[in-house]
N, C-alpha and C. Protein backbone atom coordinates (compact mmCIF):
# COMPACT_ATOMS: atom_id res chain seq x y z
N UNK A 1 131.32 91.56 170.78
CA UNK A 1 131.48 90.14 171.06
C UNK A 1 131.41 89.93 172.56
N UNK A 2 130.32 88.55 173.04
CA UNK A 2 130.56 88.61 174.63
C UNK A 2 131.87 87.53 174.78
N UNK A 3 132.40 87.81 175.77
CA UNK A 3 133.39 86.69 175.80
C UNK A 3 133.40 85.11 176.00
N UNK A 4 133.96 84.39 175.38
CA UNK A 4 133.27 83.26 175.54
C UNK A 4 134.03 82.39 176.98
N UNK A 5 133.39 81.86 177.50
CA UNK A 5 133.94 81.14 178.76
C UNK A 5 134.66 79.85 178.78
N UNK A 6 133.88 79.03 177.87
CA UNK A 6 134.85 77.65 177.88
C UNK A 6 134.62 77.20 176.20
N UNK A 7 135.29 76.58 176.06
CA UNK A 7 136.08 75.77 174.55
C UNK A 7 135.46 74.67 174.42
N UNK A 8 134.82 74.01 173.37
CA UNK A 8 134.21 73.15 173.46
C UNK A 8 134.60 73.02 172.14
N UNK A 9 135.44 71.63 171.55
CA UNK A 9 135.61 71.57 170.51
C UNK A 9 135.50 69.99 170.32
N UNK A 10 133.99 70.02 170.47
CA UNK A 10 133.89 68.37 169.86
C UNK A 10 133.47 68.21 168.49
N UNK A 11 133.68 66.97 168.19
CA UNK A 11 133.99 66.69 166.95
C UNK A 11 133.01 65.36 166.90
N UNK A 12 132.46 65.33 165.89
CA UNK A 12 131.51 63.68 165.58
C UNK A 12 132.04 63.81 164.73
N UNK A 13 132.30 62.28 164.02
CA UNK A 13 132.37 62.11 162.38
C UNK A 13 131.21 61.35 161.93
N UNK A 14 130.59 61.52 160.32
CA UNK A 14 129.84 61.30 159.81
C UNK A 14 130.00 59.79 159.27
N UNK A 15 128.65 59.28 159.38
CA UNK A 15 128.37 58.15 159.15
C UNK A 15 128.69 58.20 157.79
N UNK A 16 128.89 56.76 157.34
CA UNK A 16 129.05 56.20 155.92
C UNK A 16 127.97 57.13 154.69
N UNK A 17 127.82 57.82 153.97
CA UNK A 17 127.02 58.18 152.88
C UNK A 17 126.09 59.42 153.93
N UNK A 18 126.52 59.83 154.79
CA UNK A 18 125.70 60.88 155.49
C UNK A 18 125.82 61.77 154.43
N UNK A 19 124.85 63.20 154.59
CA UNK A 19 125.05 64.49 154.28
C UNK A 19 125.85 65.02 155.43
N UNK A 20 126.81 65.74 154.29
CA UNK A 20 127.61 66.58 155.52
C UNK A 20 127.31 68.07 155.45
N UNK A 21 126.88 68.85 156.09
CA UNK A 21 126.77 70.19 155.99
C UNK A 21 128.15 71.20 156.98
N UNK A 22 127.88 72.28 155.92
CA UNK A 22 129.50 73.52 156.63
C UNK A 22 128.48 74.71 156.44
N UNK A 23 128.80 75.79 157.48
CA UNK A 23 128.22 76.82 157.53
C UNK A 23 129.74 77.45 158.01
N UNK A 24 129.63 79.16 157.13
CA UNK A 24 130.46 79.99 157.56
C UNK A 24 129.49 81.33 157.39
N UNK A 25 130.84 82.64 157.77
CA UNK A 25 129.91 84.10 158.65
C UNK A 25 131.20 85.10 157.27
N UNK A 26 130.27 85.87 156.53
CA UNK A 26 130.60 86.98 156.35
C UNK A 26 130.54 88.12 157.11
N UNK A 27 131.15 88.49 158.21
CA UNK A 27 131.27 89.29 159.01
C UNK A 27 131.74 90.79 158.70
N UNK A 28 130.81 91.96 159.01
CA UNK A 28 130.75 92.69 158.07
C UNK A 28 130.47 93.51 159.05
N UNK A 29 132.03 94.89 159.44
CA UNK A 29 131.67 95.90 160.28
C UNK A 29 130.93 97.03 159.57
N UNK A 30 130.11 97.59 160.47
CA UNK A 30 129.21 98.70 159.76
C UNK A 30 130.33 100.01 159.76
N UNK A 31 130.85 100.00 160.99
CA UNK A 31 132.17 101.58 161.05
C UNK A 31 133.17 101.50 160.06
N UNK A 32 133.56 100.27 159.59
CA UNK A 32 134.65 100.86 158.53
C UNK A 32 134.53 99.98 157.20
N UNK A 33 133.47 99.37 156.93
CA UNK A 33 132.93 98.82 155.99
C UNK A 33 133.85 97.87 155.41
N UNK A 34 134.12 96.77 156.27
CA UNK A 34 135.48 95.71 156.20
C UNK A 34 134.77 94.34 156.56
N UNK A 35 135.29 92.96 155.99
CA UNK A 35 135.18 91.88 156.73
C UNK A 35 136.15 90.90 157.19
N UNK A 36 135.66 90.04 158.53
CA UNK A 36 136.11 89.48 158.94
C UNK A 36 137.09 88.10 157.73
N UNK A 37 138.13 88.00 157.88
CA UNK A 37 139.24 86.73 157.26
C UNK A 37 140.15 86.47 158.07
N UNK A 38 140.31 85.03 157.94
CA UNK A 38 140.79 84.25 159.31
C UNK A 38 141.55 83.57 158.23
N UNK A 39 143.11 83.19 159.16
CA UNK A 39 143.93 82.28 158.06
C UNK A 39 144.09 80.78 158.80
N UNK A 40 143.48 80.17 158.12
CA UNK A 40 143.63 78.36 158.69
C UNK A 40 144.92 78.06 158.71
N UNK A 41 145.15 77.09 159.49
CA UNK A 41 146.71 76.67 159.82
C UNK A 41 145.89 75.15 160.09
N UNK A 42 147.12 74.37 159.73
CA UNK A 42 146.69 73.17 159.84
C UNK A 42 146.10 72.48 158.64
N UNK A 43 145.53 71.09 158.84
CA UNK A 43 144.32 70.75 158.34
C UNK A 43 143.88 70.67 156.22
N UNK A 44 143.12 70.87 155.98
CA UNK A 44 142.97 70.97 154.54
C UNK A 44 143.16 72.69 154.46
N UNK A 45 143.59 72.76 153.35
CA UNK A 45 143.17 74.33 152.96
C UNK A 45 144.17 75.11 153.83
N UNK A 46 145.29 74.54 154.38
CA UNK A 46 146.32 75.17 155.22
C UNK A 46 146.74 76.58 154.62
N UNK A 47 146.72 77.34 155.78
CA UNK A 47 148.15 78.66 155.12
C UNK A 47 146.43 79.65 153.53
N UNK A 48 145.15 78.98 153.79
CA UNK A 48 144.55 80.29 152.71
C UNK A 48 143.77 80.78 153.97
N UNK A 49 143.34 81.90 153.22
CA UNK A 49 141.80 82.80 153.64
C UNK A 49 141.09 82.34 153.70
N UNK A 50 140.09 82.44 155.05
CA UNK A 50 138.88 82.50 154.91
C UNK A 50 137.68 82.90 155.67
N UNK A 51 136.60 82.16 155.52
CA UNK A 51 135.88 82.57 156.38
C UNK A 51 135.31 82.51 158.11
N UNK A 52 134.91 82.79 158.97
CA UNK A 52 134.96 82.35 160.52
C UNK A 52 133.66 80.91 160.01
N UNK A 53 133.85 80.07 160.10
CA UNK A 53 132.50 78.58 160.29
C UNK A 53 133.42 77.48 160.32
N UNK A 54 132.55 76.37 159.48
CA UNK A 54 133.09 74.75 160.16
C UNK A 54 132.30 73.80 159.75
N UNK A 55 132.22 72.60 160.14
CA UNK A 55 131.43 71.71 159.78
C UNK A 55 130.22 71.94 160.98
N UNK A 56 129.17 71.53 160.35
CA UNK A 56 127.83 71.33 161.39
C UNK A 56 128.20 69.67 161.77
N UNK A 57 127.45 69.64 163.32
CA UNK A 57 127.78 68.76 163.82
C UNK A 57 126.34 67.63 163.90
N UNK A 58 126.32 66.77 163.78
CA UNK A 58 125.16 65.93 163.65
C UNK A 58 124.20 66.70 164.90
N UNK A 59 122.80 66.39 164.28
CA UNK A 59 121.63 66.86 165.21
C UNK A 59 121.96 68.55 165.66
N UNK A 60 122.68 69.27 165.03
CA UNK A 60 122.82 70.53 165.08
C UNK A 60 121.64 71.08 163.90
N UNK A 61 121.25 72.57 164.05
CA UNK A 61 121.10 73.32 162.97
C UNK A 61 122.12 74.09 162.56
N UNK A 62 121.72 74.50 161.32
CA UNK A 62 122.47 75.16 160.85
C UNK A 62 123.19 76.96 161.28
N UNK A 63 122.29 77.11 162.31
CA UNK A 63 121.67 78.19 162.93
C UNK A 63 123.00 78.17 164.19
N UNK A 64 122.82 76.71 164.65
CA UNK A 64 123.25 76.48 165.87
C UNK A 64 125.05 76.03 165.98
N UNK A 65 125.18 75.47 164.54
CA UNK A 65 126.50 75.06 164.41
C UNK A 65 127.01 76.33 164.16
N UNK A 66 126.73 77.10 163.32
CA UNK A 66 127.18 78.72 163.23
C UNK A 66 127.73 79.61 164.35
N UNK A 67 126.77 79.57 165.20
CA UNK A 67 127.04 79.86 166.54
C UNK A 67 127.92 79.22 167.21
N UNK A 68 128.43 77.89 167.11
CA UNK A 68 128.84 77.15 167.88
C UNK A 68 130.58 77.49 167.63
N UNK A 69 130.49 77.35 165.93
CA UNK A 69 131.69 77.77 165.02
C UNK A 69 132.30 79.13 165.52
N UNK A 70 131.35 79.98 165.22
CA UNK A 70 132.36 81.70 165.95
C UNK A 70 132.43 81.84 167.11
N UNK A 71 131.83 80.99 168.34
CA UNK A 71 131.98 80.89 169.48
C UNK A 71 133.83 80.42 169.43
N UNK A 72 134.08 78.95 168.87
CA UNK A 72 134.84 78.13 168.84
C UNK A 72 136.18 79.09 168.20
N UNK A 73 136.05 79.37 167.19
CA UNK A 73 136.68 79.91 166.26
C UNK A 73 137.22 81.65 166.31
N UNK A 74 136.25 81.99 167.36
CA UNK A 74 136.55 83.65 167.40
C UNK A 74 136.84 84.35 168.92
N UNK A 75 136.27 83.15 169.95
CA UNK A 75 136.56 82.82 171.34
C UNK A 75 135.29 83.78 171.86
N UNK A 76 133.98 84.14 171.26
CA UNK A 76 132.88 84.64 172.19
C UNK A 76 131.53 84.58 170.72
N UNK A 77 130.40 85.40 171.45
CA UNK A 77 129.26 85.30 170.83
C UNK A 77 129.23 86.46 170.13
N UNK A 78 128.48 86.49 169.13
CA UNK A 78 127.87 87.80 168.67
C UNK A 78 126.57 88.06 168.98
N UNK A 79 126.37 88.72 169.74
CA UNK A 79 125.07 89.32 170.12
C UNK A 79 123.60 88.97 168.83
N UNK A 80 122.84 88.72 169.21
CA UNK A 80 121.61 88.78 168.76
C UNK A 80 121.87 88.78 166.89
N UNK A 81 122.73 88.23 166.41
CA UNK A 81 123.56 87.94 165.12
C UNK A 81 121.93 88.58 164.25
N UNK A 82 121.99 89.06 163.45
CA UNK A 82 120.60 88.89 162.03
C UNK A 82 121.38 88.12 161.12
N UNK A 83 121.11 87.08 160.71
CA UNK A 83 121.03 86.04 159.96
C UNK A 83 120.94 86.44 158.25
N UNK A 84 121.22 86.56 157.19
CA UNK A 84 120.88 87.16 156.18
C UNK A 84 121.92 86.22 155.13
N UNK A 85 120.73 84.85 154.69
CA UNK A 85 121.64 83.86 153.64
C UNK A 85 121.83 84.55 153.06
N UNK A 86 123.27 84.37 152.03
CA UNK A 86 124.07 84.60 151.09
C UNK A 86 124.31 83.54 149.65
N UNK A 87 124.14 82.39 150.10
CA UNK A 87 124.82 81.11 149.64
C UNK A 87 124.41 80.08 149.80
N UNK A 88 124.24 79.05 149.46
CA UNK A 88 124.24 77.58 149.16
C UNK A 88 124.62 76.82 148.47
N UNK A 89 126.17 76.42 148.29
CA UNK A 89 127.26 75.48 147.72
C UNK A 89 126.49 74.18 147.93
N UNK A 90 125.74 73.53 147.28
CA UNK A 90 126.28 71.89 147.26
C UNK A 90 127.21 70.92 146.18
N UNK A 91 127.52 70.25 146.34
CA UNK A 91 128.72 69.61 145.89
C UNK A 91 128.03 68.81 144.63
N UNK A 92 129.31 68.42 143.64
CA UNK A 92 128.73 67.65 142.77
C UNK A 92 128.30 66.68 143.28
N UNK A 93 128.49 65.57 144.00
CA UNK A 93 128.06 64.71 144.20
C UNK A 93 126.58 64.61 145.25
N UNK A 94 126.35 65.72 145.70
CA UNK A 94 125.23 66.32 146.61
C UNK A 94 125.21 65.59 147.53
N UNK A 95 126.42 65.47 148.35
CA UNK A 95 126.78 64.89 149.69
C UNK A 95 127.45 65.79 151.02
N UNK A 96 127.45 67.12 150.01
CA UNK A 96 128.09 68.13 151.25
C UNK A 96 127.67 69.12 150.94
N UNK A 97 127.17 70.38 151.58
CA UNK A 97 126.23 71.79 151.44
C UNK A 97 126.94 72.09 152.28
N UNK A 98 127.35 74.00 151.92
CA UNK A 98 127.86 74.76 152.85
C UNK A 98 126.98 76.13 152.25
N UNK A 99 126.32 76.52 154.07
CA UNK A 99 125.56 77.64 153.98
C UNK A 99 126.64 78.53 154.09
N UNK A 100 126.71 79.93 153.54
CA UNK A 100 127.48 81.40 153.91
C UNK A 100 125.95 82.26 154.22
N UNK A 101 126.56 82.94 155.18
CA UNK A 101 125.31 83.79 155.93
C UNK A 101 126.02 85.20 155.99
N UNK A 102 126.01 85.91 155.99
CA UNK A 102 126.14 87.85 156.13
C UNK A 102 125.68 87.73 157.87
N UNK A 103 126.47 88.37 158.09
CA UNK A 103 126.49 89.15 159.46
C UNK A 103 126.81 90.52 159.47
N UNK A 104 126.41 91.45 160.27
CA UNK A 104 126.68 92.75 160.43
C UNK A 104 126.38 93.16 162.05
N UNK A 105 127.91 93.33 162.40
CA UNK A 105 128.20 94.19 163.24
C UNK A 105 128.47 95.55 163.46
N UNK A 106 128.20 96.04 164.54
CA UNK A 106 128.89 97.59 164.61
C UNK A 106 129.72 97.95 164.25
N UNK A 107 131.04 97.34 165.37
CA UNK A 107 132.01 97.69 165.06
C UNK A 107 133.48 96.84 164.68
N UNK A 108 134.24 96.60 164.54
CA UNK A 108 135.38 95.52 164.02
C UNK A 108 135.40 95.14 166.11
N UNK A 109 136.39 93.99 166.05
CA UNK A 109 136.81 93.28 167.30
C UNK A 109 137.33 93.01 166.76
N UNK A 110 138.16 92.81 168.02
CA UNK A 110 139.27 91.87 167.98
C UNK A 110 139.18 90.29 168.60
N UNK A 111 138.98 89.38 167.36
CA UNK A 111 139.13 88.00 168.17
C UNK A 111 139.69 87.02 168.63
N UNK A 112 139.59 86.14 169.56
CA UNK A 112 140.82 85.55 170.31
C UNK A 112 140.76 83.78 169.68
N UNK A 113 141.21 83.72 168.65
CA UNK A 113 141.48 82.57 167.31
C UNK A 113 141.77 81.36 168.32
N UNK A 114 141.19 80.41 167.96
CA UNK A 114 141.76 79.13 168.37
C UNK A 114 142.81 78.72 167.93
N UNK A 115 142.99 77.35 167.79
CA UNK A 115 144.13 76.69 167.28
C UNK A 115 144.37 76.53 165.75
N UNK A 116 142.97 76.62 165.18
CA UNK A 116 142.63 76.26 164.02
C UNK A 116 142.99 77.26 163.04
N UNK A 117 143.50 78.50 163.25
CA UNK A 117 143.53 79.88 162.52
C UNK A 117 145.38 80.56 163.31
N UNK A 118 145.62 81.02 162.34
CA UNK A 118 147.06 81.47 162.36
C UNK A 118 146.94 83.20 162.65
N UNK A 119 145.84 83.55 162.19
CA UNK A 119 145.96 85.46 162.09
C UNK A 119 144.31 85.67 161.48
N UNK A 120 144.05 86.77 161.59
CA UNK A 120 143.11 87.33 160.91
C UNK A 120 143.20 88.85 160.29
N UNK A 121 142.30 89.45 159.74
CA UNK A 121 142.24 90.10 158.51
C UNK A 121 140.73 90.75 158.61
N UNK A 122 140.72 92.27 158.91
CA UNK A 122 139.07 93.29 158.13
C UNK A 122 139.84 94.10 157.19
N UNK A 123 139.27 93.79 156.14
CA UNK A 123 139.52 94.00 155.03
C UNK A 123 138.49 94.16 154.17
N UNK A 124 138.35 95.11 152.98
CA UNK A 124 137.38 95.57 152.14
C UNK A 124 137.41 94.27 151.10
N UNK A 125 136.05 93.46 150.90
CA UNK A 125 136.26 92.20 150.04
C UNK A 125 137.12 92.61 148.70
N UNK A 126 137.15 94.27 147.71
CA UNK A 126 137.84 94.14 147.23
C UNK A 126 139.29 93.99 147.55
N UNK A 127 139.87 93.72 148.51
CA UNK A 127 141.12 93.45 148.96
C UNK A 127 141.44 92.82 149.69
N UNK A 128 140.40 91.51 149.56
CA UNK A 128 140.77 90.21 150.14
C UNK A 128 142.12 89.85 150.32
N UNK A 129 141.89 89.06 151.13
CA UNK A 129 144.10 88.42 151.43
C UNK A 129 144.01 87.34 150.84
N UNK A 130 145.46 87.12 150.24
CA UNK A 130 145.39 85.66 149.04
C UNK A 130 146.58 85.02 150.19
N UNK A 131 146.55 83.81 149.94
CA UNK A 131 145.93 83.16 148.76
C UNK A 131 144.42 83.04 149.12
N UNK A 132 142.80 82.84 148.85
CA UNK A 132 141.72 83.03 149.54
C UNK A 132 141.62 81.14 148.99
N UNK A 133 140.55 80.88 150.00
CA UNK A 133 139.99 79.58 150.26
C UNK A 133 139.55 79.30 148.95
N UNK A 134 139.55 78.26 148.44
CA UNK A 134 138.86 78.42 146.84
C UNK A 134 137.30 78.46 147.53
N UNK A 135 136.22 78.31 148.16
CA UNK A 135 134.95 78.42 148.35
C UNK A 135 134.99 79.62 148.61
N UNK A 136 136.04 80.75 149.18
CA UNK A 136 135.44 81.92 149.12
C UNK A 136 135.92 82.89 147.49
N UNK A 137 136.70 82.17 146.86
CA UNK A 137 137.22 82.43 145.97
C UNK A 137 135.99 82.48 144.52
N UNK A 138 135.14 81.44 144.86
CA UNK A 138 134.42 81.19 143.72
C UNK A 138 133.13 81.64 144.38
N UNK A 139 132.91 82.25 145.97
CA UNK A 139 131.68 83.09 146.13
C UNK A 139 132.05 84.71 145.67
N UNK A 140 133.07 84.65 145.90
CA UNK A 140 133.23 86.20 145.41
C UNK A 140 133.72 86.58 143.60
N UNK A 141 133.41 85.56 143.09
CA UNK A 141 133.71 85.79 141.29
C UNK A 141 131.84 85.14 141.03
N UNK A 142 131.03 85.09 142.01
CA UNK A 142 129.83 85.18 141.35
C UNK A 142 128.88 86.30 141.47
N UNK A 143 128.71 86.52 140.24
CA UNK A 143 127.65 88.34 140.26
C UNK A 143 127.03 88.29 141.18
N UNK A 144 126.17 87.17 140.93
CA UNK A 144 124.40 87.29 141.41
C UNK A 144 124.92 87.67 143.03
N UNK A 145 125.73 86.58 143.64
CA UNK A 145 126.41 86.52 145.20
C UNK A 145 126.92 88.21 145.34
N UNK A 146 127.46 88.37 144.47
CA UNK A 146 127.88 89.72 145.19
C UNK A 146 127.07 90.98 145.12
N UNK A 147 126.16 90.64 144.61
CA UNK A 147 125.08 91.60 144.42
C UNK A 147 123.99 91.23 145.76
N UNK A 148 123.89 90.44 146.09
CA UNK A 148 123.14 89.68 147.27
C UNK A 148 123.76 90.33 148.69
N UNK A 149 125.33 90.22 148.53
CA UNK A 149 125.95 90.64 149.91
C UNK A 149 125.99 92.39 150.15
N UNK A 150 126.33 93.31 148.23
CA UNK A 150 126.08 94.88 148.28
C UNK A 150 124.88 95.23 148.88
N UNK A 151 123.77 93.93 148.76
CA UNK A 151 122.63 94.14 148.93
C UNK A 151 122.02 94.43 150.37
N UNK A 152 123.07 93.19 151.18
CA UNK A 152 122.84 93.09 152.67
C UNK A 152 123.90 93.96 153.31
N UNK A 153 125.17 94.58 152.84
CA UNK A 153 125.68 95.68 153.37
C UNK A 153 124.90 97.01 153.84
N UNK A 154 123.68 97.11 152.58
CA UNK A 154 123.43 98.31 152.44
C UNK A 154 121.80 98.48 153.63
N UNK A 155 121.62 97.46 153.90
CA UNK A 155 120.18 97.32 154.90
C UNK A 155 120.85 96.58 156.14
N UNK A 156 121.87 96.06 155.82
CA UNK A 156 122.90 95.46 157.28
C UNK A 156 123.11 96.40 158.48
């Protein structure tokens, strides 16, 4: 991780009937075959597991809010990230999409959590920390998904 220099935590809110898009990072050390879980404090979804992302911010990509998120969220960059979708949640009402992307790093870090996160967690997904986010809850009770991520561990 390079370190990140300054905090930038702006916020737009979405227009009336916008699409809202969320991108988060399965973060996935190659040395001890663990991922990154961050515990939210605050906010919706207080006190569960989950993953390092966020909402995308208008006129962002999805690419770019990601980045912007583990910058924000983990206090630096990940180097030259490989990108490797996992996921695409949209909502019943098809007003909100959240990408999950696989990341693979070397080695575990240690990251310096904003305000938004209470503790974190590398941990083998079979031994996720509960209570878990229900979105990561219902990516990890789907086959096809977890066959997708054994998939990107193993070429990660």
């Amino acid at each position: 991780m390079e370190p990140k220099h300054s905090r930038s935590l702006r916020r737009r809110s979405l227009e009336a009937g916008a699409l809202a898009q969320g991108v988060g990072a399965l973060i996935y050390a190659r040395n001890t075959n663990r991922y990154l879980f961050v515990l939210r404090q605050g906010g919706s979804w207080a006190n569960t597991w989950a993953l390092p992302g966020g909402k995308v911010d208008p006129g962002e990509t999805v690419v770019v809010g990601l980045a912007r998120e583990i910058e924000e969220e983990l206090g630096g960059r990940i180097q030259e990230p490989k990108l490797v979708p996992i996921e695409r949640y949209t909502s019943s009402d098809h007003r909100f999409v959240y990408h999950t992307f696989f990341i693979a790093v070397d080695y575990e870090f240690m990251p310096v959590l904003n305000d938004e996160h209470a503790g974190y967690a590398w941990l083998p997904l079979s031994l996720a920390p509960r209570p878990l986010h229900p979105g990561i809850t219902r990516t990890m009770t789907d086959s096809y998904i977890m066959q997708k991520i054994r998939t990107a561990e193993s070429i990660g």
